[in-house]
C-alpha atoms as a PDB file:
ATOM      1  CA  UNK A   1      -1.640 -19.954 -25.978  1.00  0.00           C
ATOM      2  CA  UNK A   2       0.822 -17.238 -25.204  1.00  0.00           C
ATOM      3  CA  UNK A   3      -2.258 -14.895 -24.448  1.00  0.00           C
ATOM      4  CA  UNK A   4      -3.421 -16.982 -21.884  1.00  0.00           C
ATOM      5  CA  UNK A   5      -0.278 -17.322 -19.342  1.00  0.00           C
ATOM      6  CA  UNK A   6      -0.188 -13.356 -19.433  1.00  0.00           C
ATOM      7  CA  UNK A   7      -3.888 -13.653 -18.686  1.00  0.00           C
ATOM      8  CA  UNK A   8      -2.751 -16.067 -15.817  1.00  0.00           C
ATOM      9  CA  UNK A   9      -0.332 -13.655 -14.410  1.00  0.00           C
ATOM     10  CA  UNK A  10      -2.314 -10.725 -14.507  1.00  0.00           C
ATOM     11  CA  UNK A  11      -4.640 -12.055 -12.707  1.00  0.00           C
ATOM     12  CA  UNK A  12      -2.307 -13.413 -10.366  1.00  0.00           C
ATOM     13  CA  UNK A  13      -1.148  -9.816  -9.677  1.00  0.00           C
ATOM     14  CA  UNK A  14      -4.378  -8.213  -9.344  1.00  0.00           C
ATOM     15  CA  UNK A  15      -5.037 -10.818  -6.458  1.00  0.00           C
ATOM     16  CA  UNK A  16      -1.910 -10.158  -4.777  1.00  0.00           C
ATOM     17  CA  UNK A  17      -3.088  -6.195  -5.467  1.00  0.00           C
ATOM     18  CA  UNK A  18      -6.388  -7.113  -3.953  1.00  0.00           C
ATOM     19  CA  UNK A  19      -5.313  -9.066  -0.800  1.00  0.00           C
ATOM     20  CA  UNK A  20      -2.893  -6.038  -0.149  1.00  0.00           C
ATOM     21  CA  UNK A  21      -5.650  -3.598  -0.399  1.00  0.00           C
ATOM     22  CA  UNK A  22      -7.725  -5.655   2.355  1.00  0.00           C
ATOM     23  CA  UNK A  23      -5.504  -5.894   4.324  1.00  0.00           C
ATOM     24  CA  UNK A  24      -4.870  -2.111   4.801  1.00  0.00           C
ATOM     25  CA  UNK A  25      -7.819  -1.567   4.880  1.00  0.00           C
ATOM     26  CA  UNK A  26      -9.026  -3.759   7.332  1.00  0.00           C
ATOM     27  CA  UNK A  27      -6.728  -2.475  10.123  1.00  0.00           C
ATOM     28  CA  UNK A  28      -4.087  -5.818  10.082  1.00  0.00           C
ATOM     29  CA  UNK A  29      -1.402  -3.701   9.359  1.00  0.00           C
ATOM     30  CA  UNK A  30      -1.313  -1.706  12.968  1.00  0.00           C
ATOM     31  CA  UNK A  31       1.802  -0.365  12.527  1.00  0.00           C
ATOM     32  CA  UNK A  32       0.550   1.472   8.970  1.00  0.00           C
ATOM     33  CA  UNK A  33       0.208   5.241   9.853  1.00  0.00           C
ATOM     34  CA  UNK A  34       1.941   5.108  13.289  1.00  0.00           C
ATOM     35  CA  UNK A  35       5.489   4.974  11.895  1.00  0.00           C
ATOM     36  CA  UNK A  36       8.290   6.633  12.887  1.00  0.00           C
ATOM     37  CA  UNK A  37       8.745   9.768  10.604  1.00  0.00           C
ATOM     38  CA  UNK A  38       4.613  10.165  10.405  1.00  0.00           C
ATOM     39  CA  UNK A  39       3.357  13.657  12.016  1.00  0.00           C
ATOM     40  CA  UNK A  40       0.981  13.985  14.984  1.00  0.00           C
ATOM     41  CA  UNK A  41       0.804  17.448  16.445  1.00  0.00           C
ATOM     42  CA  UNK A  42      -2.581  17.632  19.138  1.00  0.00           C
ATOM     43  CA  UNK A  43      -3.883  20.931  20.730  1.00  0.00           C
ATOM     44  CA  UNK A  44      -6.834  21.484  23.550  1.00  0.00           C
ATOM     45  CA  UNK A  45      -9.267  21.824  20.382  1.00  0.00           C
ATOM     46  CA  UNK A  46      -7.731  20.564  17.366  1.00  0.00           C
ATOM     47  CA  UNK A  47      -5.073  17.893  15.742  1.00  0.00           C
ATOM     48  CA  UNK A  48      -3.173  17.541  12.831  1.00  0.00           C
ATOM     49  CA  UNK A  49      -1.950  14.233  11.037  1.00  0.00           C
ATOM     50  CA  UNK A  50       0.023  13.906   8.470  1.00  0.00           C
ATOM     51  CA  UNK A  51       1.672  10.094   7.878  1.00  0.00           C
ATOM     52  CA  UNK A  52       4.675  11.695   5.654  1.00  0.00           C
ATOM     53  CA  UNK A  53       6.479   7.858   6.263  1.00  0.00           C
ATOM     54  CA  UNK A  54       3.082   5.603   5.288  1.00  0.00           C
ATOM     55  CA  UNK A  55       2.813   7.316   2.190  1.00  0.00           C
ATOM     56  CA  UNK A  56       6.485   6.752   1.476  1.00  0.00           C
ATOM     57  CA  UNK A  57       5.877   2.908   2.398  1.00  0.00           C
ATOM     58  CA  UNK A  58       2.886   2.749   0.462  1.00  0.00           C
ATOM     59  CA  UNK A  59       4.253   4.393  -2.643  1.00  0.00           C
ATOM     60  CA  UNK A  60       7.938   2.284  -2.644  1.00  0.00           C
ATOM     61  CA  UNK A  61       5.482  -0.844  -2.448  1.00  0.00           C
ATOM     62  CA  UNK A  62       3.289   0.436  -5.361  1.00  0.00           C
ATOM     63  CA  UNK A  63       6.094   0.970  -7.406  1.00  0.00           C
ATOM     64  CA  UNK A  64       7.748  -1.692  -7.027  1.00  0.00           C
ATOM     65  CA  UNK A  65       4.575  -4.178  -8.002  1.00  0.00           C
ATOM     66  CA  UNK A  66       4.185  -1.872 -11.305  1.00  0.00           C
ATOM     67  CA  UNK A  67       7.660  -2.688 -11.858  1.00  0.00           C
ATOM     68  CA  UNK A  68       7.122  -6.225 -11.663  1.00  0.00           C
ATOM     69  CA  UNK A  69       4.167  -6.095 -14.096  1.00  0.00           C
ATOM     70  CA  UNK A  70       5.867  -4.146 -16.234  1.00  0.00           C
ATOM     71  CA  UNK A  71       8.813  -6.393 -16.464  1.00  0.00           C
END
């Protein structure tokens, strides 16, 4: 039986991994990759973007939902 509850929470997380995923990339998190700390730089005939504090976000979230699975 013991099999089945870690079945139950695994798939638990990977809707919870799922939902997350839709959500960014659905556009409902506006203020994803327009934080403070993320780098615009625009010219007359080219830009450069570079969301240095989204991926920071992103990665502290990501880590910490491993770390719950793993606990």
């Amino acid at each position: 039986m013991d099999e089945f509850s870690g079945l139950g929470k695994l798939l638990i997380w990977l809707g919870i991994a799922l939902l997350l995923a839709g959500l960014l990339l659905s556009g409902k998190l506006p203020w994803l990759g327009r934080l403070p700390g993320d780098i615009r730089l625009v010219g007359e005939r080219w830009s450069f973007y570079f969301p240095l504090t989204s991926m920071l976000v992103i990665s502290l979230v990501v880590s910490f939902v491993l770390w719950l699975l793993r606990r």
